[in-house]
PDB file of N, CA and C in Angstrom:
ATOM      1  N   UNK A   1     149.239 116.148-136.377  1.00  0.00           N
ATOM      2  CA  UNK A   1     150.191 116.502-135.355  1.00  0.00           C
ATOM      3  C   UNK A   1     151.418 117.113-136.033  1.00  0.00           C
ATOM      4  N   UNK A   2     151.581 118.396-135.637  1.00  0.00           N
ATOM      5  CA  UNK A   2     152.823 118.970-136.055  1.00  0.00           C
ATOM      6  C   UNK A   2     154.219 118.257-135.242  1.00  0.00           C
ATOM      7  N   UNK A   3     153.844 118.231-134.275  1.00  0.00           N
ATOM      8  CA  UNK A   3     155.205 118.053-133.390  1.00  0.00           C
ATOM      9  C   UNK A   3     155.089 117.143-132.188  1.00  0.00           C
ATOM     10  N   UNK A   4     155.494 116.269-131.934  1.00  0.00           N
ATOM     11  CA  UNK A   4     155.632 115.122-130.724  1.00  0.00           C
ATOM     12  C   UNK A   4     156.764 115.212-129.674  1.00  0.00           C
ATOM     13  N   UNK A   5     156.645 115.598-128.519  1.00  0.00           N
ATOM     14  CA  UNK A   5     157.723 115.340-127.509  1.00  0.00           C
ATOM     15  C   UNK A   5     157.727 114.370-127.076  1.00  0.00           C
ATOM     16  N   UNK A   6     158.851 113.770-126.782  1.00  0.00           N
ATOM     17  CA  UNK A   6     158.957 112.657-125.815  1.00  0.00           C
ATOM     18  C   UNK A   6     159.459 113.203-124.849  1.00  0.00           C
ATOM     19  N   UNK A   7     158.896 112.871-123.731  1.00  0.00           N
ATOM     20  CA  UNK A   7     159.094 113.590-122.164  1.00  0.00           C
ATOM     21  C   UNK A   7     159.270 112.559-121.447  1.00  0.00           C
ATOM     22  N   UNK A   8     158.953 111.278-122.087  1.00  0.00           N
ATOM     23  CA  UNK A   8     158.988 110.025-121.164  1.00  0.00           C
ATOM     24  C   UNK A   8     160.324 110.015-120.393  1.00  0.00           C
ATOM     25  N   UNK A   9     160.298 109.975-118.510  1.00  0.00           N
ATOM     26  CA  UNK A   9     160.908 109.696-117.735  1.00  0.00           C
ATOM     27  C   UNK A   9     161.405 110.768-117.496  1.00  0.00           C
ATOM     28  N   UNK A  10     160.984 112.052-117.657  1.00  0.00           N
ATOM     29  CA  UNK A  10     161.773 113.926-117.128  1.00  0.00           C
ATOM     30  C   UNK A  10     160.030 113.589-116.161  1.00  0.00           C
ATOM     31  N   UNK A  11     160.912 114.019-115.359  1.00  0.00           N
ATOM     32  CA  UNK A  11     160.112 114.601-114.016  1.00  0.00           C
ATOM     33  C   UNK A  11     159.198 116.142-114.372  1.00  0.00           C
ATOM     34  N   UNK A  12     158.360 116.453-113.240  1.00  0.00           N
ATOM     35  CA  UNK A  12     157.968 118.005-113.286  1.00  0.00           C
ATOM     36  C   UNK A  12     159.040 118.960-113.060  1.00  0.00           C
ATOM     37  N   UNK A  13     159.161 119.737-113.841  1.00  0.00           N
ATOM     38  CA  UNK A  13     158.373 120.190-115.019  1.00  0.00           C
ATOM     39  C   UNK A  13     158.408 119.922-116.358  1.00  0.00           C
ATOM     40  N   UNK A  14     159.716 119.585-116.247  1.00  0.00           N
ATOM     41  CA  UNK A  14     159.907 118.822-117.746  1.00  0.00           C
ATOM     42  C   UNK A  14     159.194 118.729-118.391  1.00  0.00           C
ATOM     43  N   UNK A  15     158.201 118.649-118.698  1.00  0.00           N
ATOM     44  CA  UNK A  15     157.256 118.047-119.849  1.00  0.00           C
ATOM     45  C   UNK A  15     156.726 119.484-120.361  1.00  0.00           C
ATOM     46  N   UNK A  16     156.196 120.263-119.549  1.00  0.00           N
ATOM     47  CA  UNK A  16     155.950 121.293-119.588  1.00  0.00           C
ATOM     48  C   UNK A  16     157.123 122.943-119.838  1.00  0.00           C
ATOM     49  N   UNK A  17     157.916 122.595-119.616  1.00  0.00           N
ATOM     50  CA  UNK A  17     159.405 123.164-119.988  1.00  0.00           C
ATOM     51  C   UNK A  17     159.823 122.621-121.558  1.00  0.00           C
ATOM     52  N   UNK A  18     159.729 122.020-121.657  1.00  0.00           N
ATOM     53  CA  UNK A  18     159.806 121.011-123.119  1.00  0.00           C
ATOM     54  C   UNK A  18     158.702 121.804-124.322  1.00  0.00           C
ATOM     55  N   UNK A  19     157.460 121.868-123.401  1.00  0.00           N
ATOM     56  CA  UNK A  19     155.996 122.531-124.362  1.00  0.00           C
ATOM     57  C   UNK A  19     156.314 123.875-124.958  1.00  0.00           C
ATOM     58  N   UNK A  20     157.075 124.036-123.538  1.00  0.00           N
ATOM     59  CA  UNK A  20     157.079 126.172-123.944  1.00  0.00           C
ATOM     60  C   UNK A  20     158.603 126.486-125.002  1.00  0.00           C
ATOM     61  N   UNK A  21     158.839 125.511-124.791  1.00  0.00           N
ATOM     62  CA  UNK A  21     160.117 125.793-125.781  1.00  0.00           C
ATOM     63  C   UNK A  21     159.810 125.418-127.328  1.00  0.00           C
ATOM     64  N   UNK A  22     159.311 124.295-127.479  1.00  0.00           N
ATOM     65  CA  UNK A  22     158.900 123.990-128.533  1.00  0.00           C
ATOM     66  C   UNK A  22     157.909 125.134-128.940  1.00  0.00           C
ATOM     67  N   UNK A  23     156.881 125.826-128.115  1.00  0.00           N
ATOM     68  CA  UNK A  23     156.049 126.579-128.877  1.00  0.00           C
ATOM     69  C   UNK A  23     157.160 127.975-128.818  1.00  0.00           C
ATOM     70  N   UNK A  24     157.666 128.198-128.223  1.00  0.00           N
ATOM     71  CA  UNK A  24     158.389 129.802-128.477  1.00  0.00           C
ATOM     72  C   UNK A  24     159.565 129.181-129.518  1.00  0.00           C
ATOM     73  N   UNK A  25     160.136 128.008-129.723  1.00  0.00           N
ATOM     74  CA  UNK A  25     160.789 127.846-131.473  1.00  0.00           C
ATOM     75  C   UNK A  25     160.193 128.050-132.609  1.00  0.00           C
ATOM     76  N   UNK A  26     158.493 127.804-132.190  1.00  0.00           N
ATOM     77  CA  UNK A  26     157.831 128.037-133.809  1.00  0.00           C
ATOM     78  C   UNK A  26     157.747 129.665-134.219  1.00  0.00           C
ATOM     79  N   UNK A  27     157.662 130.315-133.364  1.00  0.00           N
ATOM     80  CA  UNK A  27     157.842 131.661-133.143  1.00  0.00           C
ATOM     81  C   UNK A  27     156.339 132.294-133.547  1.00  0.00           C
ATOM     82  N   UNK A  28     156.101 133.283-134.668  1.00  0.00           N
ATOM     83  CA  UNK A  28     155.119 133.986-135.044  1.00  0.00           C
ATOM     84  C   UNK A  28     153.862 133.099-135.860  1.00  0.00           C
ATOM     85  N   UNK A  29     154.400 131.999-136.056  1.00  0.00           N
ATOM     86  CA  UNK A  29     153.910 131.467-137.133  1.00  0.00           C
ATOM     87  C   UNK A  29     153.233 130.390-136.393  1.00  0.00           C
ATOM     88  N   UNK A  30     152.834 130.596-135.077  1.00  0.00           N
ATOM     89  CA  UNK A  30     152.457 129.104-134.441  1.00  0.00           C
ATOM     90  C   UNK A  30     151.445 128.861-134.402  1.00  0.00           C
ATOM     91  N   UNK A  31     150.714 130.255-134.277  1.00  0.00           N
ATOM     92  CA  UNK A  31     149.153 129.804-134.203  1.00  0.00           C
ATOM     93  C   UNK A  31     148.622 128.807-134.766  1.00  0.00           C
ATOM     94  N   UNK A  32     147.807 127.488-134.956  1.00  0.00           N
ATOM     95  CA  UNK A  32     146.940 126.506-135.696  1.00  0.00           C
ATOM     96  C   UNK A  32     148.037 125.218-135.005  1.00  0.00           C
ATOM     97  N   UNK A  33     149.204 125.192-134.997  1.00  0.00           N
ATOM     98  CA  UNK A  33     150.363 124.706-134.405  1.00  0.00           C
ATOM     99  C   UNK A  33     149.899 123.699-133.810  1.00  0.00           C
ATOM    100  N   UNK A  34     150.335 122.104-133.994  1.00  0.00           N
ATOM    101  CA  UNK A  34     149.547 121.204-133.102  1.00  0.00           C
ATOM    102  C   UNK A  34     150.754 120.502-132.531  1.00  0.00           C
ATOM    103  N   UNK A  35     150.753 120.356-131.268  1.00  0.00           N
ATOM    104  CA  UNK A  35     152.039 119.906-130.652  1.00  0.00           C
ATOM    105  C   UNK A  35     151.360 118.515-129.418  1.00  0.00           C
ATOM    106  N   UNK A  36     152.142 117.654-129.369  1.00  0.00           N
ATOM    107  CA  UNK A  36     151.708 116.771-128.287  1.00  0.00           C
ATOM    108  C   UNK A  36     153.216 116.442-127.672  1.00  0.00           C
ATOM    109  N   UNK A  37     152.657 116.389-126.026  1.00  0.00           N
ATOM    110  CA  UNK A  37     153.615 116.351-125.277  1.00  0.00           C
ATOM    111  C   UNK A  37     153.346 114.603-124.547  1.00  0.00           C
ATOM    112  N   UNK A  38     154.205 113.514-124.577  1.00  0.00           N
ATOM    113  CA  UNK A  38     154.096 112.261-124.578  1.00  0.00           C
ATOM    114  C   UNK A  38     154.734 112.341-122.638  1.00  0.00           C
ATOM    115  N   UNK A  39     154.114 111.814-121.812  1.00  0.00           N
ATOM    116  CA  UNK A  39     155.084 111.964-120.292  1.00  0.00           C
ATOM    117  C   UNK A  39     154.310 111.034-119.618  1.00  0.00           C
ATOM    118  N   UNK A  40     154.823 110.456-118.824  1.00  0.00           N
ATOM    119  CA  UNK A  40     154.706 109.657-117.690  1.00  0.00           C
ATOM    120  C   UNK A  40     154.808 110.030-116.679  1.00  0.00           C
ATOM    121  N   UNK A  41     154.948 111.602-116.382  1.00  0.00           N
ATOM    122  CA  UNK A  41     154.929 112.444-114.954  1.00  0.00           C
ATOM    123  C   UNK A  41     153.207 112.321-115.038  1.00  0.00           C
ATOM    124  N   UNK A  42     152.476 111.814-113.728  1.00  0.00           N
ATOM    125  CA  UNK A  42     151.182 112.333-113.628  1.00  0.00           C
ATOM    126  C   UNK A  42     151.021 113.956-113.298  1.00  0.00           C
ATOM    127  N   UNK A  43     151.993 114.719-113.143  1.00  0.00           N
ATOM    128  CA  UNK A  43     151.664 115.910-113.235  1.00  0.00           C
ATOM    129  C   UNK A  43     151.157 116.733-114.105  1.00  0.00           C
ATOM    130  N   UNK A  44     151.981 115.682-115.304  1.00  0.00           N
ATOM    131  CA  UNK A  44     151.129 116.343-116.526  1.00  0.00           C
ATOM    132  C   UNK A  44     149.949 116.645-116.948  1.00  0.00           C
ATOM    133  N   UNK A  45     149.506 115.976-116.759  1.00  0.00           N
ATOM    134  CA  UNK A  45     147.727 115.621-116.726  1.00  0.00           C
ATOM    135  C   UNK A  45     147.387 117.005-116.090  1.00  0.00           C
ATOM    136  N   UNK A  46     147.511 117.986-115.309  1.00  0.00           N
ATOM    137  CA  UNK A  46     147.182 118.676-114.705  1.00  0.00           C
ATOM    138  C   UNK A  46     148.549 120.160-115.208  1.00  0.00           C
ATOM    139  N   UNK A  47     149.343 119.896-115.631  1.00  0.00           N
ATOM    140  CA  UNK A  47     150.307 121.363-115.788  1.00  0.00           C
ATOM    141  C   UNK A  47     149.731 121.556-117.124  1.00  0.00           C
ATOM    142  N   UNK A  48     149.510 120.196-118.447  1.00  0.00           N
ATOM    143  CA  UNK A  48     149.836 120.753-119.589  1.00  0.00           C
ATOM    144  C   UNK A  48     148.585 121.769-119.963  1.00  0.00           C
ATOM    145  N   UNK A  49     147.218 121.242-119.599  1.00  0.00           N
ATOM    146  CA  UNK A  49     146.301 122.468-119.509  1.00  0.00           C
ATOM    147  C   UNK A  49     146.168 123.402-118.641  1.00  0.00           C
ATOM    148  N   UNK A  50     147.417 123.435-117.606  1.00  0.00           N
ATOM    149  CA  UNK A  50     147.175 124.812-117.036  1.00  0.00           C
ATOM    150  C   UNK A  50     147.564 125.952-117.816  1.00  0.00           C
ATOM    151  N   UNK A  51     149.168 125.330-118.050  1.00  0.00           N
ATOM    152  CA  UNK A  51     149.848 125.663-119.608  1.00  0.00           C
ATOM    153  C   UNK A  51     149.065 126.643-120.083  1.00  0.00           C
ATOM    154  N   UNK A  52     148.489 125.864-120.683  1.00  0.00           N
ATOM    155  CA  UNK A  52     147.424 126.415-122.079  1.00  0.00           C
ATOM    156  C   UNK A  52     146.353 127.532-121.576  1.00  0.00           C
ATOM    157  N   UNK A  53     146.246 127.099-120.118  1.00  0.00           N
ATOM    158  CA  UNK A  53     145.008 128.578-120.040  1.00  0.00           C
ATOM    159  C   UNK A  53     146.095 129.502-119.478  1.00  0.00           C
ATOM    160  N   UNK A  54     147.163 129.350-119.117  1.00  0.00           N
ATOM    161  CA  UNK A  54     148.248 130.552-119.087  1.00  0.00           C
ATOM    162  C   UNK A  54     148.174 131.199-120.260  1.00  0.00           C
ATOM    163  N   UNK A  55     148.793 130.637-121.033  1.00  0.00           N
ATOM    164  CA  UNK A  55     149.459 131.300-122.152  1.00  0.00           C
ATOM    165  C   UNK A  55     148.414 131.551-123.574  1.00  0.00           C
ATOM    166  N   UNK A  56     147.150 131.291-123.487  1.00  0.00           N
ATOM    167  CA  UNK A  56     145.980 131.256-124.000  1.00  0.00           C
ATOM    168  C   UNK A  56     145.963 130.350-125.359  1.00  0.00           C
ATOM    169  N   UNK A  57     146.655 128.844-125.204  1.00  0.00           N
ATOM    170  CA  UNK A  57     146.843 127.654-126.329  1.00  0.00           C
ATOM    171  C   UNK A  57     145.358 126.984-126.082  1.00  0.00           C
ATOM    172  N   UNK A  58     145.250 126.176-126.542  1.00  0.00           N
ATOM    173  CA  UNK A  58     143.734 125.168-126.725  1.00  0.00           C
ATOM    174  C   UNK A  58     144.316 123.632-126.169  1.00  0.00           C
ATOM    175  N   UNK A  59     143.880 123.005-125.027  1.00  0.00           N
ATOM    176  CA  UNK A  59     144.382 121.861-124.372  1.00  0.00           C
ATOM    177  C   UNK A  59     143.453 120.689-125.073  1.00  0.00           C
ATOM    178  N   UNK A  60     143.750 120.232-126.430  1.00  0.00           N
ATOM    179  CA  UNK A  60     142.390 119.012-127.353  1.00  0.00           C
ATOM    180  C   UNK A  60     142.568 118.186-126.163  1.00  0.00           C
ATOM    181  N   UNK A  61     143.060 117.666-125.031  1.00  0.00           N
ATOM    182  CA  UNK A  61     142.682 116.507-124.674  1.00  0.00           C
ATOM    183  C   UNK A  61     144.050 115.748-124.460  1.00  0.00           C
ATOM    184  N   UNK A  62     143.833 114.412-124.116  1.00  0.00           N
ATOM    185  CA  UNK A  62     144.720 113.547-123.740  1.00  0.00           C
ATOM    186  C   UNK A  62     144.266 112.059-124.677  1.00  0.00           C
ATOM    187  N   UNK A  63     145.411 111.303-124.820  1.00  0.00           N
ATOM    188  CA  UNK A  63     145.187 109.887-125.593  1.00  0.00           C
ATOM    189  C   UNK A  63     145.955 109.325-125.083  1.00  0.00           C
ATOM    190  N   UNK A  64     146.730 108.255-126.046  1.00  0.00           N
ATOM    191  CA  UNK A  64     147.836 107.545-125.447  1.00  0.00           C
ATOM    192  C   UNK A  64     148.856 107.541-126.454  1.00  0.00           C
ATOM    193  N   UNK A  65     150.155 106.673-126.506  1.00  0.00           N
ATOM    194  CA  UNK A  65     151.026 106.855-127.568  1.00  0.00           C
ATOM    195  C   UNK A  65     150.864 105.571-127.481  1.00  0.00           C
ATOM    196  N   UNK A  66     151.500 105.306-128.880  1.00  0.00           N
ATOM    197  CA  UNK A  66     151.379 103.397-128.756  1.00  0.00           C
ATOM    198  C   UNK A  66     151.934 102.704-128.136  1.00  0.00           C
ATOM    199  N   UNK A  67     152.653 102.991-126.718  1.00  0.00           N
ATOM    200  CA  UNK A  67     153.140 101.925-125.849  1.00  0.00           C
ATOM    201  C   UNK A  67     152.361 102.316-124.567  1.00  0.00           C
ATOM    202  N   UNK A  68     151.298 103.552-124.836  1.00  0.00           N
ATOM    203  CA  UNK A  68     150.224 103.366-123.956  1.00  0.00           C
ATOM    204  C   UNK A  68     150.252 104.803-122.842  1.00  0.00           C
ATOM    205  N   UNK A  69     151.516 105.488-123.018  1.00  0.00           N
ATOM    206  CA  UNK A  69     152.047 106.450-122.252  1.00  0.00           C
ATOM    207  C   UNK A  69     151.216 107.614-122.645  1.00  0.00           C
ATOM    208  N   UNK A  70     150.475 108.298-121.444  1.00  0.00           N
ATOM    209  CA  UNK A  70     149.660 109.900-121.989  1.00  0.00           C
ATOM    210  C   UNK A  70     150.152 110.508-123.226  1.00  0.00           C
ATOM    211  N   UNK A  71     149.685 110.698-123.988  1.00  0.00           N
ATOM    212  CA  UNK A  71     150.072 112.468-124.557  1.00  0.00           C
ATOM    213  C   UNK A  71     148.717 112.911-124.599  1.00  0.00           C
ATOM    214  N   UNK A  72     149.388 114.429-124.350  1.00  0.00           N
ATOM    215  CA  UNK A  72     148.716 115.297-124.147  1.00  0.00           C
ATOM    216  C   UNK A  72     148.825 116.417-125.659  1.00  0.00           C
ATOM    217  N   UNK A  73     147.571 116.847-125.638  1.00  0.00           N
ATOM    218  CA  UNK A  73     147.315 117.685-127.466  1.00  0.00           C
ATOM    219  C   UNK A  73     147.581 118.994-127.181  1.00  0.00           C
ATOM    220  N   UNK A  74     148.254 119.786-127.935  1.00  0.00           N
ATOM    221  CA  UNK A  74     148.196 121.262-127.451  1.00  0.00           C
ATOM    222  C   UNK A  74     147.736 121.935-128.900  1.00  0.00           C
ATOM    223  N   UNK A  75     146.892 122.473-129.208  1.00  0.00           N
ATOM    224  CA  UNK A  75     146.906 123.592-130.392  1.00  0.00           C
ATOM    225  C   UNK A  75     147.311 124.883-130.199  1.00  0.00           C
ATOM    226  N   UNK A  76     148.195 125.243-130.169  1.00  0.00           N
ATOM    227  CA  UNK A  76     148.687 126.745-130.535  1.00  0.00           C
ATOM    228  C   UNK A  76     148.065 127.925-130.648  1.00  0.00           C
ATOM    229  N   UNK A  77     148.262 129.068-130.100  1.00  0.00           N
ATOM    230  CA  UNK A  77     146.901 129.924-130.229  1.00  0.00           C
ATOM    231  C   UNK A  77     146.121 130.523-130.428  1.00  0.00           C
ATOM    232  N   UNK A  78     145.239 130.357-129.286  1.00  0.00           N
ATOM    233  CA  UNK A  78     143.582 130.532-129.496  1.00  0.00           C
ATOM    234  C   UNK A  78     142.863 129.059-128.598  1.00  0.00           C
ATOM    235  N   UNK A  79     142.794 129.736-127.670  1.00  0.00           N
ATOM    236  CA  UNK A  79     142.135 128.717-126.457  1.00  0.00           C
ATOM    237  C   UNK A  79     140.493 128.341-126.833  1.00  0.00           C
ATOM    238  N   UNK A  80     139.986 127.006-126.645  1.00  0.00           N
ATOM    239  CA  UNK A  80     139.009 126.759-127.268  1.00  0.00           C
ATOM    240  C   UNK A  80     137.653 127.484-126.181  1.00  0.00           C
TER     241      UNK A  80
END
């Protein structure tokens, strides 16, 4: 994991506003780029891979963080 957000307790869109910033800071160099976005919005579950087929990133999936809260995987792009 390159990069971890904590989004815990930002509403929609937040979490996803949070993603696109973090990936347009890495700038040219992002591609391979592994970013996880940590949120407790259930929206997430459903924006952060829309996200990704927007903007053509790779959505690895969802886990938990160790107090149990989603994150969500983003790889940088190149959509799988």
């Amino acid at each position: 994991m390159d990069e971890e957000l904590d989004c815990r307790g930002l509403p929609c869109p937040a979490p996803v506003l949070a993603l696109a910033k973090a990936a347009r800071g890495r700038g040219d160099g992002a591609a391979g780029a592994v970013l996880a976005v940590v949120a407790e919005d259930p929206a997430a579950r459903v924006d952060v891979p829309a996200w990704c087929r927007m903007r053509g990133h790779a959505y690895l999936g969802a886990d938990a963080a160790d107090d149990g809260v989603a994150r969500h995987v983003v790889r940088l792009g190149g959509a799988v």
